[in-house]
C-alpha atoms as a PDB file:
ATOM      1  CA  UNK A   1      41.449  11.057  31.690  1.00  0.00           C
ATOM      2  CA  UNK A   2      41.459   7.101  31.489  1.00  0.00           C
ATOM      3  CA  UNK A   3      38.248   5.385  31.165  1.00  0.00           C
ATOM      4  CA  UNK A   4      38.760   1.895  32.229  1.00  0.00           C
ATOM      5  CA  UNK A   5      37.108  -0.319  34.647  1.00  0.00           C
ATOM      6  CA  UNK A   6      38.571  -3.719  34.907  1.00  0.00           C
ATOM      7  CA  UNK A   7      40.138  -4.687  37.905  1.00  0.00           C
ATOM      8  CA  UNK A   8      43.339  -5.260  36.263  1.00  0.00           C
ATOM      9  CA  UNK A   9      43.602  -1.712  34.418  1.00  0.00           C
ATOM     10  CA  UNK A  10      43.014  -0.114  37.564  1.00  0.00           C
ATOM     11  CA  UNK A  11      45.772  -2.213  39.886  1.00  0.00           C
ATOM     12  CA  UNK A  12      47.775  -1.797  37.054  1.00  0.00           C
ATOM     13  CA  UNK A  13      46.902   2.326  36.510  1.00  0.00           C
ATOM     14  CA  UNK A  14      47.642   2.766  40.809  1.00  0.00           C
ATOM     15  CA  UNK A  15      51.101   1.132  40.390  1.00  0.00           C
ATOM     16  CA  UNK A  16      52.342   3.073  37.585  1.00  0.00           C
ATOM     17  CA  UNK A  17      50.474   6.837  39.057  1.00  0.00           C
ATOM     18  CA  UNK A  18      52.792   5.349  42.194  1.00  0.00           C
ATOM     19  CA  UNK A  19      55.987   5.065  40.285  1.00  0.00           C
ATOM     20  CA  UNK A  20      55.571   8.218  37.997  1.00  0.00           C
ATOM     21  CA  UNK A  21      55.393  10.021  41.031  1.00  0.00           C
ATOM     22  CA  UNK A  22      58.804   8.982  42.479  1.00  0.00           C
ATOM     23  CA  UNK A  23      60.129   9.391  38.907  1.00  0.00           C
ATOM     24  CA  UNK A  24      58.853  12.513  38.376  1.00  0.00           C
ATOM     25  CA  UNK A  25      60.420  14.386  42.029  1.00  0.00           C
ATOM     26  CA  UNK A  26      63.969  13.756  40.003  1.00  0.00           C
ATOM     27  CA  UNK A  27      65.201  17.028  38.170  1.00  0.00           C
ATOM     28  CA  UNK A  28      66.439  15.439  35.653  1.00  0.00           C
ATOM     29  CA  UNK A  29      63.233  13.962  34.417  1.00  0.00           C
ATOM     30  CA  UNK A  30      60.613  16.311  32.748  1.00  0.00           C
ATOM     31  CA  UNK A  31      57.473  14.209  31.860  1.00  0.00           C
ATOM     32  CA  UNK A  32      56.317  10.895  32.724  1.00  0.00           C
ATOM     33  CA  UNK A  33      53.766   8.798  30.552  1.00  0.00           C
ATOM     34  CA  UNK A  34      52.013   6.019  30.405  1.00  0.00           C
ATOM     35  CA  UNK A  35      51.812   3.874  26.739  1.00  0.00           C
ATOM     36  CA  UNK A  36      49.561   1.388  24.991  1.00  0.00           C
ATOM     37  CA  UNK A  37      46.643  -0.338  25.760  1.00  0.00           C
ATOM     38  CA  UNK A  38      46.689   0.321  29.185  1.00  0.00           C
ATOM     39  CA  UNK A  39      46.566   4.409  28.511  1.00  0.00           C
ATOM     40  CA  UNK A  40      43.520   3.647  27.084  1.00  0.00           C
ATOM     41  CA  UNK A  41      41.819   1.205  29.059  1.00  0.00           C
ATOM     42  CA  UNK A  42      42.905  -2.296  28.218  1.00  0.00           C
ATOM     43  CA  UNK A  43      44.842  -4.688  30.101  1.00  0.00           C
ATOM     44  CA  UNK A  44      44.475  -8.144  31.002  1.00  0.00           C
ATOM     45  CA  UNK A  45      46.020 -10.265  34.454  1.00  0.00           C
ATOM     46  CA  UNK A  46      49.277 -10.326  33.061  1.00  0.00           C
ATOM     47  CA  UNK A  47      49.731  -7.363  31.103  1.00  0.00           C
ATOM     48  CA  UNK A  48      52.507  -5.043  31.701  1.00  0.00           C
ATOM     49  CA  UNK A  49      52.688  -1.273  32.545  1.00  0.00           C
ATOM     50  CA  UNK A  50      54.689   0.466  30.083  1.00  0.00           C
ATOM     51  CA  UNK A  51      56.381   4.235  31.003  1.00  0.00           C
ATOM     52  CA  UNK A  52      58.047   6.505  29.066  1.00  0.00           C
ATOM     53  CA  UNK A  53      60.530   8.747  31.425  1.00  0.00           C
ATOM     54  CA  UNK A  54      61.154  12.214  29.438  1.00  0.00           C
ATOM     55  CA  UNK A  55      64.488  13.953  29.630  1.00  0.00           C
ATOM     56  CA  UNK A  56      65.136  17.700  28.627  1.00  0.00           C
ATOM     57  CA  UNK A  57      69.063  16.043  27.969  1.00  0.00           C
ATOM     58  CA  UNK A  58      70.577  13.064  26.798  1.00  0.00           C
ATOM     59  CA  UNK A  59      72.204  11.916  30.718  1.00  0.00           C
ATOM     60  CA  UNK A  60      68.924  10.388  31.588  1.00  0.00           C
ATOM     61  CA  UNK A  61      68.712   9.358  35.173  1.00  0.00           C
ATOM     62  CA  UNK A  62      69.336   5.281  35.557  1.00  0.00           C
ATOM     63  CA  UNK A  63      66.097   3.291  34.758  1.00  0.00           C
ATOM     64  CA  UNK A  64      65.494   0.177  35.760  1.00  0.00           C
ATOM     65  CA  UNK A  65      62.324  -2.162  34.611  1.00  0.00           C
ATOM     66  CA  UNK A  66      60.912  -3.872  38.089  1.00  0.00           C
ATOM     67  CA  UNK A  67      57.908  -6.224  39.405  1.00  0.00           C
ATOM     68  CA  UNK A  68      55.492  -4.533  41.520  1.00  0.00           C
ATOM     69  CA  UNK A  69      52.689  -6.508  43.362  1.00  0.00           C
ATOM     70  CA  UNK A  70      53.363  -9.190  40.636  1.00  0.00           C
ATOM     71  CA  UNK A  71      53.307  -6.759  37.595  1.00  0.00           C
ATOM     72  CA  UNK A  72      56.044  -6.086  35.573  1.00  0.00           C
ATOM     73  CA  UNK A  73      56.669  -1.924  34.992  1.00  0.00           C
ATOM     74  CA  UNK A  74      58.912  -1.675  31.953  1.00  0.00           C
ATOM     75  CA  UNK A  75      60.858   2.156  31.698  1.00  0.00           C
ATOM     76  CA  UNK A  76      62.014   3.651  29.125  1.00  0.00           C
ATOM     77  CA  UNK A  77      63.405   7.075  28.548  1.00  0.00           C
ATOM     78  CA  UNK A  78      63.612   9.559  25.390  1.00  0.00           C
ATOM     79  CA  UNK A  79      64.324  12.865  25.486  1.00  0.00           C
ATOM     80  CA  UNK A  80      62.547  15.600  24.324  1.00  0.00           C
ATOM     81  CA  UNK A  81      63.790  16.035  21.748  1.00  0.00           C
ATOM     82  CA  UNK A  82      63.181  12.454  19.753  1.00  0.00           C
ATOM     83  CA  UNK A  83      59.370  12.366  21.161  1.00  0.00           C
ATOM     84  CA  UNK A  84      59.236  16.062  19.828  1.00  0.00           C
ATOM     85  CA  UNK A  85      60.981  14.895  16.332  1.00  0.00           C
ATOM     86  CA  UNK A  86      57.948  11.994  16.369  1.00  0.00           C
ATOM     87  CA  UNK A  87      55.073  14.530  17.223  1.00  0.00           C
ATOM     88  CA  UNK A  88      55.799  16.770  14.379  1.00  0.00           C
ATOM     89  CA  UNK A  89      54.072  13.980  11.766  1.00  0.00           C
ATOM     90  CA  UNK A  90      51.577  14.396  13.444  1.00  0.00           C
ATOM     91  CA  UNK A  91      51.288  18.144  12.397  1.00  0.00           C
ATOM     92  CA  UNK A  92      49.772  17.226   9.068  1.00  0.00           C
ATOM     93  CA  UNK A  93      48.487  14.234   6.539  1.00  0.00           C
ATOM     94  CA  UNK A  94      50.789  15.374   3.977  1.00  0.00           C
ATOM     95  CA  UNK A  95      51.485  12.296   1.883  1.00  0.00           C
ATOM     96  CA  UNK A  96      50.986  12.981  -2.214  1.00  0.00           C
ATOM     97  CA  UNK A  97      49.995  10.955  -5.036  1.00  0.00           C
ATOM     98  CA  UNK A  98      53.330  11.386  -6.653  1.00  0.00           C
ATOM     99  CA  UNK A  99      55.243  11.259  -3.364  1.00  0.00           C
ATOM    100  CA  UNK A 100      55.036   8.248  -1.367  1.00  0.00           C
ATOM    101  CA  UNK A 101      58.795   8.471   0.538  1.00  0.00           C
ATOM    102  CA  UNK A 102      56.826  10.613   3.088  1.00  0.00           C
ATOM    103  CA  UNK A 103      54.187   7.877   3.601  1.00  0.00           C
ATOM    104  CA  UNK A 104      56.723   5.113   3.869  1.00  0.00           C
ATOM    105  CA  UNK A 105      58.801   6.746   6.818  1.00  0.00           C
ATOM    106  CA  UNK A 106      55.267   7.701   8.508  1.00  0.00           C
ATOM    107  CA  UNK A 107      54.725   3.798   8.418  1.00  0.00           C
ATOM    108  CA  UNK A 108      57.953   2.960   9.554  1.00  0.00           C
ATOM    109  CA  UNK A 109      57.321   5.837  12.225  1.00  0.00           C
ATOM    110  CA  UNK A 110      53.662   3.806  13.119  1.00  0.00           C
ATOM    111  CA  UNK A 111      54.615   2.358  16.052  1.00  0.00           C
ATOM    112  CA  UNK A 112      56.153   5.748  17.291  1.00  0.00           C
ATOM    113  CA  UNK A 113      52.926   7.840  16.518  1.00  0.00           C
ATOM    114  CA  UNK A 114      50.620   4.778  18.372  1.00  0.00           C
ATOM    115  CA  UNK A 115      52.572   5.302  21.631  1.00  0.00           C
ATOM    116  CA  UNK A 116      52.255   9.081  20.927  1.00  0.00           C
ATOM    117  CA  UNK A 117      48.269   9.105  20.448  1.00  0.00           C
ATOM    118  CA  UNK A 118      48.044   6.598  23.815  1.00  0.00           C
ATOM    119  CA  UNK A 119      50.375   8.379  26.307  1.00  0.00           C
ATOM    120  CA  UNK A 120      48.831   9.925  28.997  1.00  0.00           C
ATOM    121  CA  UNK A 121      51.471  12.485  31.155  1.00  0.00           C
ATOM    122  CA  UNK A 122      51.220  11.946  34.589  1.00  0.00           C
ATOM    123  CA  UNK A 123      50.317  14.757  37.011  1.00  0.00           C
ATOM    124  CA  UNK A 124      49.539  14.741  40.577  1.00  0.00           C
ATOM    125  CA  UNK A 125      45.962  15.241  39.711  1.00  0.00           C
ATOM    126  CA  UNK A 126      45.687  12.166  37.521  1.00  0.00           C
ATOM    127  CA  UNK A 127      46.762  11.599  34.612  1.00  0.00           C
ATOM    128  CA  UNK A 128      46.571  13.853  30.637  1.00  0.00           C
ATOM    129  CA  UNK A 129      46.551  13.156  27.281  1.00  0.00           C
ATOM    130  CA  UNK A 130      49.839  14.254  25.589  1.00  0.00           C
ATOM    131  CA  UNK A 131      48.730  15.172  22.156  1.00  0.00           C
ATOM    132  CA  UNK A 132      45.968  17.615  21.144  1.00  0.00           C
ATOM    133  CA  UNK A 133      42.612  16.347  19.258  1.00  0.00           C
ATOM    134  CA  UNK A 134      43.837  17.637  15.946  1.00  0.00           C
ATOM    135  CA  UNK A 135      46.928  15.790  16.395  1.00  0.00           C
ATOM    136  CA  UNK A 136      44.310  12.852  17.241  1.00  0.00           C
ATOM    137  CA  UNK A 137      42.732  13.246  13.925  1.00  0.00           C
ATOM    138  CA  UNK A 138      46.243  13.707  11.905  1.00  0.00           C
ATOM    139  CA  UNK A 139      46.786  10.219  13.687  1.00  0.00           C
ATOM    140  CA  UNK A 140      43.727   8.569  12.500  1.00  0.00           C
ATOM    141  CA  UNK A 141      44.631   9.318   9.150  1.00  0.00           C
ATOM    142  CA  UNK A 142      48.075   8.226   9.257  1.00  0.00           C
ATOM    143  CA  UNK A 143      46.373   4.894  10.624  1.00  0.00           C
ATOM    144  CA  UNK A 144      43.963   4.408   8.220  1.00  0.00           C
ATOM    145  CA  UNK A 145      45.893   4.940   5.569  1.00  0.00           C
ATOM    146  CA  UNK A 146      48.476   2.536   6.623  1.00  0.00           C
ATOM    147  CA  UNK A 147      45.798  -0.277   7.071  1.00  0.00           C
ATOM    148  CA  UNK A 148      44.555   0.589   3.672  1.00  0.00           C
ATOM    149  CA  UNK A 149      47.868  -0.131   2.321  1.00  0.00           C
ATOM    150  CA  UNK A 150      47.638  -3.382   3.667  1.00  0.00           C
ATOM    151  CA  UNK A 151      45.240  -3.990   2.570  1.00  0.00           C
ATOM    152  CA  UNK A 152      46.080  -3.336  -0.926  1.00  0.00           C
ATOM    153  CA  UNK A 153      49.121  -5.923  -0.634  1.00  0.00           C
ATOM    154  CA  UNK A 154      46.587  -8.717   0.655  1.00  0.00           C
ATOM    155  CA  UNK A 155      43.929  -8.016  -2.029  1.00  0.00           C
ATOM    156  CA  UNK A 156      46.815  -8.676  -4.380  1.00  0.00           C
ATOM    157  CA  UNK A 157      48.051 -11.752  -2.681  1.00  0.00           C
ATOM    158  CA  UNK A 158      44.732 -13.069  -2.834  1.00  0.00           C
ATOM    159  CA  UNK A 159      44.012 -12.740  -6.587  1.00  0.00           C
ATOM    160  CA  UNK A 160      47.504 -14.180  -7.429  1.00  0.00           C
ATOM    161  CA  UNK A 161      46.610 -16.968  -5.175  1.00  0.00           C
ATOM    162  CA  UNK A 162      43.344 -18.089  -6.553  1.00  0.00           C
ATOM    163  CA  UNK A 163      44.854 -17.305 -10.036  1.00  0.00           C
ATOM    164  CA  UNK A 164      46.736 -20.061  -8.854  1.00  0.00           C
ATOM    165  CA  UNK A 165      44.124 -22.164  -7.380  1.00  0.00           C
ATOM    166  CA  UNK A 166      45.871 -22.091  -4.457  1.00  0.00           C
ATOM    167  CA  UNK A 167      43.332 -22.237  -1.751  1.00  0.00           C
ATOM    168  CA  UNK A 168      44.900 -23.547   0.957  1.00  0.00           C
ATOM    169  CA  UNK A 169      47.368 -20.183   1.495  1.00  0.00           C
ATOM    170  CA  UNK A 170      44.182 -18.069  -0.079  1.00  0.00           C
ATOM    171  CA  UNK A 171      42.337 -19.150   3.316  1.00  0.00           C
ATOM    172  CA  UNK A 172      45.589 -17.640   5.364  1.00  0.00           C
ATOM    173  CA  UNK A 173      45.422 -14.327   3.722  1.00  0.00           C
ATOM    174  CA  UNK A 174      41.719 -14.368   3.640  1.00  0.00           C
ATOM    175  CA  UNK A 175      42.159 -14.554   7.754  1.00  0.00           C
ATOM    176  CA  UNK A 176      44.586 -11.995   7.749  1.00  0.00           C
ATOM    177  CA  UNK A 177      42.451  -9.764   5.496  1.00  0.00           C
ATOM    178  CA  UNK A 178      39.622  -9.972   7.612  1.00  0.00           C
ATOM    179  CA  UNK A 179      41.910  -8.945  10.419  1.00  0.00           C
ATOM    180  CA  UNK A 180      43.085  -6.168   8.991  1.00  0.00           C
ATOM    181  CA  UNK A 181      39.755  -4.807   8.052  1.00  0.00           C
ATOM    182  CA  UNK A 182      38.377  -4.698  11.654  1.00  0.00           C
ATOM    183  CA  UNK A 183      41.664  -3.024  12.374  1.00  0.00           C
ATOM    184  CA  UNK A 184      40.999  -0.390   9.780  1.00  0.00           C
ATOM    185  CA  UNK A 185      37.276   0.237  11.139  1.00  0.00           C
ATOM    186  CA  UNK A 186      38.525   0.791  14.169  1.00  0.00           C
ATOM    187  CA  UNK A 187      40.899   3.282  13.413  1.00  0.00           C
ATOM    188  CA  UNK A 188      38.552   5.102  11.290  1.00  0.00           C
ATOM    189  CA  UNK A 189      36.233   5.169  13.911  1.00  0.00           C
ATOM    190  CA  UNK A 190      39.416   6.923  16.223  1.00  0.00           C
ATOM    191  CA  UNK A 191      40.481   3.817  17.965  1.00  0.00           C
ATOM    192  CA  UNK A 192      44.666   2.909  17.770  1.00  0.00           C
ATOM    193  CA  UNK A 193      46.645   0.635  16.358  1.00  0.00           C
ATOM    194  CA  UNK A 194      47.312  -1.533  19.276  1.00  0.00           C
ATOM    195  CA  UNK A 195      47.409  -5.343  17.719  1.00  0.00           C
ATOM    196  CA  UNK A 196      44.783  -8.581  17.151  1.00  0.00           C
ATOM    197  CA  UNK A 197      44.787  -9.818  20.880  1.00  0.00           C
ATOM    198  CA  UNK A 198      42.599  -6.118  21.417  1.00  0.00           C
ATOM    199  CA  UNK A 199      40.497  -5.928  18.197  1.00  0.00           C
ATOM    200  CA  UNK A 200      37.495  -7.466  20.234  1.00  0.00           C
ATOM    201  CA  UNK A 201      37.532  -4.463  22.813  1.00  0.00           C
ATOM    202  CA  UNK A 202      37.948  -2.030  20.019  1.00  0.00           C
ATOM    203  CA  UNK A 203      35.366  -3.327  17.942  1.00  0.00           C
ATOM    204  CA  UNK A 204      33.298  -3.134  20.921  1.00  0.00           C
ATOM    205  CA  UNK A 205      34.001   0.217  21.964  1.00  0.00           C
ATOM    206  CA  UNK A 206      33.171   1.441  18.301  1.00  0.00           C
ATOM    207  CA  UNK A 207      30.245  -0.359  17.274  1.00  0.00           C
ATOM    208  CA  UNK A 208      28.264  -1.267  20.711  1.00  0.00           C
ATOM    209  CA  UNK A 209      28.610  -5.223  19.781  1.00  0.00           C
ATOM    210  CA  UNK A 210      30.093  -8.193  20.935  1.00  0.00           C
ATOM    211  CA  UNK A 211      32.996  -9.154  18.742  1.00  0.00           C
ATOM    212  CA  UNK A 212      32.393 -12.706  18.829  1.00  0.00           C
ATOM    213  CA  UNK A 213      34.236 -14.625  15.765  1.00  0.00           C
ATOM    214  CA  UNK A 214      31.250 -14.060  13.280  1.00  0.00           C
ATOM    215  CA  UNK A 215      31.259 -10.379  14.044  1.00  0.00           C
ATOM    216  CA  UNK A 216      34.908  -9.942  13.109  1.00  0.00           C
ATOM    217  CA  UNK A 217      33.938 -12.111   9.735  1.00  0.00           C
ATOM    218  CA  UNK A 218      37.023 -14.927  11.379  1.00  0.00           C
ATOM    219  CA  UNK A 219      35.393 -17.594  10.893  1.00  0.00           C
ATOM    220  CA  UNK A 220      36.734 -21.174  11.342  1.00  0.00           C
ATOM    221  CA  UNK A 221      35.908 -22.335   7.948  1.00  0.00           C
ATOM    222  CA  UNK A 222      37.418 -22.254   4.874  1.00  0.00           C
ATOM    223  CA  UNK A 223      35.854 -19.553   2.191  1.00  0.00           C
ATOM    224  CA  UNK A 224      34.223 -21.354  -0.635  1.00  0.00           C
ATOM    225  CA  UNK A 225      36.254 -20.218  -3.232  1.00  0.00           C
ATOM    226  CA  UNK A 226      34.778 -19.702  -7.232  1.00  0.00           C
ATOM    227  CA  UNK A 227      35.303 -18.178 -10.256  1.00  0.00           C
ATOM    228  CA  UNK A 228      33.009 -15.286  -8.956  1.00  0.00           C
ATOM    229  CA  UNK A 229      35.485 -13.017  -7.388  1.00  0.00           C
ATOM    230  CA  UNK A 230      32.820 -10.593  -6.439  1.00  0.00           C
ATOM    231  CA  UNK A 231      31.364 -12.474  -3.715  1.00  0.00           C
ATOM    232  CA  UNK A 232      34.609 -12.178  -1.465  1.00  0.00           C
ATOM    233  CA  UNK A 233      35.726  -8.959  -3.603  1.00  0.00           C
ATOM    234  CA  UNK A 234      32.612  -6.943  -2.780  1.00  0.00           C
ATOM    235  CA  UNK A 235      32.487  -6.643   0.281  1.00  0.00           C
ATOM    236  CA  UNK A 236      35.840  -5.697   1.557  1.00  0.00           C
ATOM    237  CA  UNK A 237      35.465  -2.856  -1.183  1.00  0.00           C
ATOM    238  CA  UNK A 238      32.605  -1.774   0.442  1.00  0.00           C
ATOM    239  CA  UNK A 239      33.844  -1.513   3.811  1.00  0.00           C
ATOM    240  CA  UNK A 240      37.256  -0.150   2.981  1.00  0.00           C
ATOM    241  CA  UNK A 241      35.568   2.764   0.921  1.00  0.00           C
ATOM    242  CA  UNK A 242      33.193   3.143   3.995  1.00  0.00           C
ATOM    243  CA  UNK A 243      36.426   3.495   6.197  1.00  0.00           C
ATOM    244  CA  UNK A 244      37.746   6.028   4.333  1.00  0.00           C
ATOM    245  CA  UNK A 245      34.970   7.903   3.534  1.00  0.00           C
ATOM    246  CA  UNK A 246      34.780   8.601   8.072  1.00  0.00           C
ATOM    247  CA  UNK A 247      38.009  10.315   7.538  1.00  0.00           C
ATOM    248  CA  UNK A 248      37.487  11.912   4.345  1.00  0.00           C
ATOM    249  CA  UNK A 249      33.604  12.354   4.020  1.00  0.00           C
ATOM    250  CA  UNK A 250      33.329  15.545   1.913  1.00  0.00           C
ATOM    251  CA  UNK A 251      32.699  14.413  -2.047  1.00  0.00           C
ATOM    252  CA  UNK A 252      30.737  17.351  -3.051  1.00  0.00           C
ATOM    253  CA  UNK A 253      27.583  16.882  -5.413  1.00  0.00           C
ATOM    254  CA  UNK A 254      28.493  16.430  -8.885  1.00  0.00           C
ATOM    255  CA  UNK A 255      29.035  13.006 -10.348  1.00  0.00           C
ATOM    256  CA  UNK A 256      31.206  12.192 -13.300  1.00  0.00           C
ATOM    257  CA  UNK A 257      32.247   8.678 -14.814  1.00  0.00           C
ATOM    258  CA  UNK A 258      35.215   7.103 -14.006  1.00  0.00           C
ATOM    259  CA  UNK A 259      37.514   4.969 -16.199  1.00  0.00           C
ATOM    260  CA  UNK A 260      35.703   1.947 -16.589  1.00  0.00           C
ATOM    261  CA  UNK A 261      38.575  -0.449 -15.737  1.00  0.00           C
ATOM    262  CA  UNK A 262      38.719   0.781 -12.184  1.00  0.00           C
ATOM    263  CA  UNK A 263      35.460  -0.895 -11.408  1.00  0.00           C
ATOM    264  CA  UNK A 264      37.300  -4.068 -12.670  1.00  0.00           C
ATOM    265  CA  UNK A 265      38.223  -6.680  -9.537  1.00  0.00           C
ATOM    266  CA  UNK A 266      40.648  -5.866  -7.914  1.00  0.00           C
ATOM    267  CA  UNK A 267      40.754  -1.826  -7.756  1.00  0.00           C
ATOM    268  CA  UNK A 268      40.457  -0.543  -4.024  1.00  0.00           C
ATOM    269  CA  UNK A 269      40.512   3.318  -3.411  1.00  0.00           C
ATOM    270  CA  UNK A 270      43.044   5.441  -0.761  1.00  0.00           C
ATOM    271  CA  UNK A 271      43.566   9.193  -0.118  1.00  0.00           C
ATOM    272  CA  UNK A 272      46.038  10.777  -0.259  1.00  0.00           C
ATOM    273  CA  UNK A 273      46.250  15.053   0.788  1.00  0.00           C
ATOM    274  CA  UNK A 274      46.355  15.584  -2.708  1.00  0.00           C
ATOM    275  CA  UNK A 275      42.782  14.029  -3.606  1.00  0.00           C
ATOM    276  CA  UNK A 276      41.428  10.356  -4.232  1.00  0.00           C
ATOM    277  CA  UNK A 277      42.809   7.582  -6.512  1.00  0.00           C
ATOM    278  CA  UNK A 278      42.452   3.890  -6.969  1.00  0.00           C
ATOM    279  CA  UNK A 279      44.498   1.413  -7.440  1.00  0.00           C
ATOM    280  CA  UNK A 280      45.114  -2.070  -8.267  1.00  0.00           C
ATOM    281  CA  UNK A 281      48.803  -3.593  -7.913  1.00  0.00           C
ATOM    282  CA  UNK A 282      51.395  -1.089  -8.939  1.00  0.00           C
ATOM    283  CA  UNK A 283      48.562   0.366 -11.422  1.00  0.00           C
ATOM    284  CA  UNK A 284      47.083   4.188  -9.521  1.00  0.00           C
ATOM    285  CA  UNK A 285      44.424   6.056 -11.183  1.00  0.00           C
ATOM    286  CA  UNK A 286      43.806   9.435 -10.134  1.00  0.00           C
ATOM    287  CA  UNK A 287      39.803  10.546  -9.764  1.00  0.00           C
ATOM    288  CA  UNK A 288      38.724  13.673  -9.573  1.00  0.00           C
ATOM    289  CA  UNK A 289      35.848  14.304  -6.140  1.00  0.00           C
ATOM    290  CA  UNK A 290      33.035  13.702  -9.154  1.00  0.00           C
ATOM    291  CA  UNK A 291      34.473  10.585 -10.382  1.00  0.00           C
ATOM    292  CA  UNK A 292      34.620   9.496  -6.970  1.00  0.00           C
ATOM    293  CA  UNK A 293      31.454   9.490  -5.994  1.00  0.00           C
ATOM    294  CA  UNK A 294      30.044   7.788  -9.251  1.00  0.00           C
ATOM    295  CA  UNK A 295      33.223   5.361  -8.300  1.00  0.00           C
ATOM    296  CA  UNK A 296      31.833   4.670  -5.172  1.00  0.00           C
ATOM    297  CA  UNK A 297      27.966   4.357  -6.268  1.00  0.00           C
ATOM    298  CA  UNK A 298      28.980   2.200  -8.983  1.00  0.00           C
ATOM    299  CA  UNK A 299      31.500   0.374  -7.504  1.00  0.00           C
ATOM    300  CA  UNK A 300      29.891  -0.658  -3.615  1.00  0.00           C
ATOM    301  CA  UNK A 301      26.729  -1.589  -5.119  1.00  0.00           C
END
């Protein structure tokens, strides 16, 4: 069921429950959803309503995008087929330490899978979600670890940069990293990957606050760079490890020590199905669950 309660989500949630309707009385078309922010409660006074018309063959009846009431409905169609080809990664997280092809077409598949874990079928009773809560969770993984890897790439861009003492592109990537890691709290908290203009409303959906500019860490000014890299360093280890750790939260009890360079600057931790590692660059150390959880003690302090 959709939550929303802006005036805009529900015009815009009558109009398309109106068209899916008329769309769904042809045979030809099996399913009709609704996508993206608006499935789950977000839209704005010019945002569009998105549809997905599914076919059970490839004639698909003739779609055509129109303006209703002053809204724009975009269709699309795909038939059962592709959607069902899409659905199966989200079956399992199977991505391996030595096998990262899988990961790679999951994160060219990203956008796919979003649309997937927003659409709602239409019904005459209302509208349903389309995937099952396990398939929810496989999601959420998929989506953390995709921010994560972005993660990694901006760490790196940073360091080279103030290697460089180049502090005018560090502040860019400093934004962007900041972005990314409210994006990757809010998909660890179960919230998709829908874009920047909606981090606000996710954040506050997930965390009860007001995402005001401070809250997201986007602030205006520079960052004082130094030669102390742990002061910016720190604490985006700290809250990527706590991302992961929503998804991933079992570490057992014992404790072991990991290799000491992985506490270095610089190292940031994923999961993969296959256990934990960290990694800095091109450079990925497995840990065992013990070495872990000194990692983490040791390494979030």
């Amino acid at each position: 069921m959709m939550a929303w309660r802006s005036s805009s989500a529900r015009a815009r949630e009558a109009i398309a429950a109106t068209i899916a309707a008329g769309l769904v009385a042809d045979p030809a078309v099996g399913e009709v959803w609704l996508e993206g922010a608006l499935a789950v409660g977000l839209a704005h006074a010019r945002s569009d309503v998105d549809l997905r018309v599914i076919v059970e063959r490839a004639t698909a009846p003739e779609l055509r995008s129109r303006v209703v009431d002053g809204v724009r409905v975009d269709l699309a169609a795909d038939t059962r087929g592709a959607v069902d080809a899409a659905r199966r990664l989200l079956g399992s997280f199977d991505v391996r330490f030595d096998d990262v092809e899988v990961f790679r077409h999951v994160r060219a598949e990203i956008g796919s899978l979003t649309r997937l874990r927003t659409a709602l079928r239409y019904v005459p009773a209302g509208w349903r979600p389309v995937i099952t809560d396990p398939e929810r969770d496989v999601y959420r993984r998929w989506a953390v670890a995709d921010q994560v890897e972005q993660i990694h790439s901006l760490t790196e861009d940073l360091l080279g940069l103030l290697d460089d003492r180049m502090y005018f592109e560090a502040d860019l990537v400093w934004r962007q990293l900041m972005l990314c890691l409210a994006t990757l709290e809010c998909a660890a908290a179960g919230e998709p990957l829908l874009g920047t203009k909606w981090l606000p409303a996710l954040w506050r959906r997930t965390t009860g606050q007001l995402a005001t500019a401070d809250a997201l860490m986007l602030s205006l000014a520079p960052m004082s760079w130094g030669e102390d890299t742990s002061a910016w360093f720190a604490p985006v280890r700290q809250r990527v490890t706590d991302a992961i750790l929503r998804c991933w939260p079992d570490l057992g009890e014992a404790e072991d020590a990991p290799p000491a360079y992985t506490l270095d600057p610089g190292w940031l931790p994923q999961r993969y199905a296959d256990g934990w590692f960290v990694r800095l660059g091109d450079h990925r150390t497995r840990l065992s669950p013990g070495q872990f959880r000194r990692w983490r003690r040791t390494a979030t302090q």
